[in-house]
C-alpha atoms as a PDB file:
ATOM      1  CA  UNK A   1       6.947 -12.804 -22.713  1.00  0.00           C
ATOM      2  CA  UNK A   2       4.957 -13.423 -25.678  1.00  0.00           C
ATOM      3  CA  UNK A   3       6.556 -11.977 -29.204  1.00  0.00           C
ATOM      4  CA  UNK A   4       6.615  -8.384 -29.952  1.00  0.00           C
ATOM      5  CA  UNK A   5       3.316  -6.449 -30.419  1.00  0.00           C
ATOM      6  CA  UNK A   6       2.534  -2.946 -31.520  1.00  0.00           C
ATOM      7  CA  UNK A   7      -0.499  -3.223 -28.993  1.00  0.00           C
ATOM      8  CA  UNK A   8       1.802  -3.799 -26.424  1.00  0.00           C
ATOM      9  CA  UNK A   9       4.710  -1.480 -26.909  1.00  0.00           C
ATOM     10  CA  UNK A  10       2.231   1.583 -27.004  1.00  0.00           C
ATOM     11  CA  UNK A  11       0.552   0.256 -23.639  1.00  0.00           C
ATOM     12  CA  UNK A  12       3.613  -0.251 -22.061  1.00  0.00           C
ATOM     13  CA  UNK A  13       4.952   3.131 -23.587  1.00  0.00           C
ATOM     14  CA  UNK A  14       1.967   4.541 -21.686  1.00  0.00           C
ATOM     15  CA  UNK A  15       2.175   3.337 -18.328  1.00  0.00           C
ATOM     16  CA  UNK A  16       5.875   4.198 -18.371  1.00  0.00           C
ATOM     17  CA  UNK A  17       5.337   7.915 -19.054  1.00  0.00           C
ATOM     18  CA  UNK A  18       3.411   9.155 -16.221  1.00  0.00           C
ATOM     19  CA  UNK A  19       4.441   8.518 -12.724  1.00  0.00           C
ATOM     20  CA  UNK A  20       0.406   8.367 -11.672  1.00  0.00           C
ATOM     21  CA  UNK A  21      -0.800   4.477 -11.121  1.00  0.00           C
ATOM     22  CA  UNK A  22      -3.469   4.318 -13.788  1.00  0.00           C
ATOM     23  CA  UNK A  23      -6.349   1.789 -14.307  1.00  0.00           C
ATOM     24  CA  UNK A  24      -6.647   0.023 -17.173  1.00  0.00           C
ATOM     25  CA  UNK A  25      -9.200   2.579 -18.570  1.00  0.00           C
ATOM     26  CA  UNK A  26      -7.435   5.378 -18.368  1.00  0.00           C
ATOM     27  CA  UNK A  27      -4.593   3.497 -20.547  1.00  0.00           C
ATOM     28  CA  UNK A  28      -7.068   2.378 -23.153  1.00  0.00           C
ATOM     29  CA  UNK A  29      -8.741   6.021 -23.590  1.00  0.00           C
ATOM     30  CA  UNK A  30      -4.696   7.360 -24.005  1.00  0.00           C
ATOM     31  CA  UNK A  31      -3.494   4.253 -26.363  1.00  0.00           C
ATOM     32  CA  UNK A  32      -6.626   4.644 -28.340  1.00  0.00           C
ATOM     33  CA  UNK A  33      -5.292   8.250 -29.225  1.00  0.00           C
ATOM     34  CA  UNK A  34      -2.169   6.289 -31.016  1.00  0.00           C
ATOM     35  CA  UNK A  35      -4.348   3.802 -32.024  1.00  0.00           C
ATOM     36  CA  UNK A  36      -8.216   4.050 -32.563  1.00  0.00           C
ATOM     37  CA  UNK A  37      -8.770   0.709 -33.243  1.00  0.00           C
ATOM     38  CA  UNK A  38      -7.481  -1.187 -30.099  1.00  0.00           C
ATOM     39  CA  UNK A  39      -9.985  -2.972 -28.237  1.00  0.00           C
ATOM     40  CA  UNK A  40     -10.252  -2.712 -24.237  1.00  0.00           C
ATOM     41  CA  UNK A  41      -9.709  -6.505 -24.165  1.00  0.00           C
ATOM     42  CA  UNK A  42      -6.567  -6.433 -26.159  1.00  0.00           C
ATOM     43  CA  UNK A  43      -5.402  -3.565 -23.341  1.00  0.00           C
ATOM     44  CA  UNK A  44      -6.324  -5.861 -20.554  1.00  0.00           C
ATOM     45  CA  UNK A  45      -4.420  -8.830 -22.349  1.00  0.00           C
ATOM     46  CA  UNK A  46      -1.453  -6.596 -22.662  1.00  0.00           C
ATOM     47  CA  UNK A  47      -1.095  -5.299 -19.773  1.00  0.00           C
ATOM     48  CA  UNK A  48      -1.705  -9.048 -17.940  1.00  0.00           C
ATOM     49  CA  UNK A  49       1.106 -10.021 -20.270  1.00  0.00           C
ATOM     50  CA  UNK A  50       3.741  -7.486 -19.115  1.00  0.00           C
ATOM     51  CA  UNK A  51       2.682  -7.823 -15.330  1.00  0.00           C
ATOM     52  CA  UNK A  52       2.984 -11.482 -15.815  1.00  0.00           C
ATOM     53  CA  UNK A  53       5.909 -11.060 -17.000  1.00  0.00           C
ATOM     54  CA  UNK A  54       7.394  -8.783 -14.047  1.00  0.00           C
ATOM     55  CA  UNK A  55       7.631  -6.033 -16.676  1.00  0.00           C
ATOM     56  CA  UNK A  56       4.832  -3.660 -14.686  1.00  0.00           C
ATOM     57  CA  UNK A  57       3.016  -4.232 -11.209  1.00  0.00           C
ATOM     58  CA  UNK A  58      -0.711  -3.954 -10.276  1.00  0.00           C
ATOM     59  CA  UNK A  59      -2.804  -3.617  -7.022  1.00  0.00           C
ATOM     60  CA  UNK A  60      -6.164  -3.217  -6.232  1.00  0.00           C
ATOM     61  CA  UNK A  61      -7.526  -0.210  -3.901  1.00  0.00           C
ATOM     62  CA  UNK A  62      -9.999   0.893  -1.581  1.00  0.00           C
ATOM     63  CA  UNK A  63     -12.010   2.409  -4.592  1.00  0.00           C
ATOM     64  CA  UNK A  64     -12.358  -1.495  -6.288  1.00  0.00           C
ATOM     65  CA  UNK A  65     -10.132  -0.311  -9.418  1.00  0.00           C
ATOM     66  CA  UNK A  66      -6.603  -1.880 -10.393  1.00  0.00           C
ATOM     67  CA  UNK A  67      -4.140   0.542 -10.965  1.00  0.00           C
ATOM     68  CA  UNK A  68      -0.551   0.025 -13.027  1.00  0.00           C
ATOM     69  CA  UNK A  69       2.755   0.625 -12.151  1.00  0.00           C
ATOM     70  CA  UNK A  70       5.826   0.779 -14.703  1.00  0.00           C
ATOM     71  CA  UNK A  71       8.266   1.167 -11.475  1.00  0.00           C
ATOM     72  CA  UNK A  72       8.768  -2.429 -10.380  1.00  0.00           C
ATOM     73  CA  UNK A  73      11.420  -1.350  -7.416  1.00  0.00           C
ATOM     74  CA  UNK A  74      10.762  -2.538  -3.982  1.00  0.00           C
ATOM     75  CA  UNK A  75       8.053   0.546  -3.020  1.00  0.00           C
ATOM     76  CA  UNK A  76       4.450   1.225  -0.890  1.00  0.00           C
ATOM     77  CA  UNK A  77       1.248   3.356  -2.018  1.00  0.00           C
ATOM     78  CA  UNK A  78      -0.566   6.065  -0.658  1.00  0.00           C
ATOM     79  CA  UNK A  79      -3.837   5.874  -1.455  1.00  0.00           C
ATOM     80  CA  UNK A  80      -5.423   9.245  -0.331  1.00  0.00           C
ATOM     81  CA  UNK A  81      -9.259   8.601   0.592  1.00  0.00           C
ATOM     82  CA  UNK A  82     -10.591  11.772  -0.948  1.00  0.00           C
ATOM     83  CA  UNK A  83      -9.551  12.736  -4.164  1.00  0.00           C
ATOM     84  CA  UNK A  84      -8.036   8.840  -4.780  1.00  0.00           C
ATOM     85  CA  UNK A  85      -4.449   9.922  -6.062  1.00  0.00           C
ATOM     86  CA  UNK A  86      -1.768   7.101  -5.370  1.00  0.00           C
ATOM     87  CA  UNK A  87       1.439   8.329  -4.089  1.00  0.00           C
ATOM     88  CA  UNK A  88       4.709   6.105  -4.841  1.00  0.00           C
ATOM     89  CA  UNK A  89       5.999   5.885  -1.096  1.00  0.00           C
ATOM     90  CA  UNK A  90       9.908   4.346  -0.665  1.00  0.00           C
ATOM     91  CA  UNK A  91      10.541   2.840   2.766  1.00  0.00           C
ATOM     92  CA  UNK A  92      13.661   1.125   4.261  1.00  0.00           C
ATOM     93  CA  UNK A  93      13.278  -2.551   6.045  1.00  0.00           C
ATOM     94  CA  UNK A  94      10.685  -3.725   2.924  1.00  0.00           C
ATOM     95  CA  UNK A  95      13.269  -7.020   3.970  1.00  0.00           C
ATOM     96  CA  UNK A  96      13.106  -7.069   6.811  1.00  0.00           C
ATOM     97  CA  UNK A  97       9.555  -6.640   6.548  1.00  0.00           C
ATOM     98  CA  UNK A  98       9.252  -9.955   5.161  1.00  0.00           C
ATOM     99  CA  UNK A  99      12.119 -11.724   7.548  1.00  0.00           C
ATOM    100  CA  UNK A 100       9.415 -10.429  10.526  1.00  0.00           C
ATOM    101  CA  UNK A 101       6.196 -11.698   9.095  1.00  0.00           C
ATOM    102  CA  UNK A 102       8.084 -15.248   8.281  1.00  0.00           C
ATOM    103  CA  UNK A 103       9.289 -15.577  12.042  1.00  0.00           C
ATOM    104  CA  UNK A 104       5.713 -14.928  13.277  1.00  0.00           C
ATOM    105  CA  UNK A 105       4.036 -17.411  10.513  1.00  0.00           C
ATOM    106  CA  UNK A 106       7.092 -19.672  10.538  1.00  0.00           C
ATOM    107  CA  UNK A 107       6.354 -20.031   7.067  1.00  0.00           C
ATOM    108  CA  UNK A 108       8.415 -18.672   3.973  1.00  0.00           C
ATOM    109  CA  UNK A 109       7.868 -15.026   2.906  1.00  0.00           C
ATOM    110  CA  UNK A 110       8.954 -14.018  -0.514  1.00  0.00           C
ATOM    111  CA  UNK A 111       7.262 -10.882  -0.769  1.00  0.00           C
ATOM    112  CA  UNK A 112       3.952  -8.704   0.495  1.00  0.00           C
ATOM    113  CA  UNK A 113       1.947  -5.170  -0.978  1.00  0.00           C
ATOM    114  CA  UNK A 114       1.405  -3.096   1.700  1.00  0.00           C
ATOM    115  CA  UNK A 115      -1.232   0.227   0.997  1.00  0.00           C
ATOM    116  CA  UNK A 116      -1.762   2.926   3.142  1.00  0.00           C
ATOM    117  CA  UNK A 117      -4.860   4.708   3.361  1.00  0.00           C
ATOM    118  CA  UNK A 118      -5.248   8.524   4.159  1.00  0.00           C
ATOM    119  CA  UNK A 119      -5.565  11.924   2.973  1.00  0.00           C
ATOM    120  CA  UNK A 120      -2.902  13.294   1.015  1.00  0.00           C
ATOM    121  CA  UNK A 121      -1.296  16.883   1.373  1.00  0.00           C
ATOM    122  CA  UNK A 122      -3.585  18.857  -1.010  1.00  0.00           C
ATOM    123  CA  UNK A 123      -6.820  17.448   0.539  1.00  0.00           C
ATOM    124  CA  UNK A 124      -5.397  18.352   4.423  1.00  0.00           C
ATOM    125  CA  UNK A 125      -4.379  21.997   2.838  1.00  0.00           C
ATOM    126  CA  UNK A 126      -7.786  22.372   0.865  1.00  0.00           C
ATOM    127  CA  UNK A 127      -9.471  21.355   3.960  1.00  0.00           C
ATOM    128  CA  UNK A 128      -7.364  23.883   6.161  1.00  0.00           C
ATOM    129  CA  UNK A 129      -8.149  26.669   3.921  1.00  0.00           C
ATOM    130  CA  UNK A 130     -12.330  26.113   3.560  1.00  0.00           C
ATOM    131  CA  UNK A 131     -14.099  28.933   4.835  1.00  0.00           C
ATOM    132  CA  UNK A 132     -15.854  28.206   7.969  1.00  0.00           C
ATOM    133  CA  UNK A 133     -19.757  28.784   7.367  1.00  0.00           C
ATOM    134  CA  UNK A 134     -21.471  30.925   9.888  1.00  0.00           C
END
């Protein structure tokens, strides 16, 4: 990684204090409360810098937007089609995952993202507890 930045502490600081999966928005408006005069570019740089440098992870959703994550451990998302949270989701056999998709390509496998789509717990309950119009 490049030498140390200010910029880039305060983003990083960011991302690691919630356990959401931001887009790179949502860490500009919060870093710009430390420090007004960041631009959005120098956020985007940044944070291309640390996932470059295996410090953070991205993916991409359903919703078009790329969203951050400080936790770097082998895990899934839940993406929940309603209200768009992004759920951290820890499976076993991530491994063997990729040992099963490399004896049906017979190529090598080093690693895959896997998303799953759905509605999360608060939108099933919410939708449970509607009133039923008559």
């Amino acid at each position: 990684m490049k030498k140390y930045s200010r910029q880039r502490e305060a983003v990083l600081e960011v991302l690691q204090s919630v356990k959401t999966h931001p887009t790179a928005i949502w860490i500009y408006d919060t870093v710009r409360k430390q420090i007004p005069n960041i631009s959005l570019g120098t956020v985007y740089r940044n944070l291309s810098e640390l996932r470059n440098s295996e410090i953070i992870i991205s993916f991409k959703t359903n919703d078009g937007n790329e969203h951050f994550d400080a936790t770097t451990d082998k895990h899934y998302h839940f993406c929940c089609t309603e209200c768009g949270q992004v759920i951290d989701l820890i499976l076993d056999g991530t491994e063997s995952l990729n040992a099963d998709a490399q004896r049906v390509l017979g190529c090598e496998v080093n690693e895959h993202i896997l998303l799953f789509y759905g509605r999360c717990k608060l939108c099933m309950n919410n939708v449970k507890q509607k009133p039923i119009d008559k």
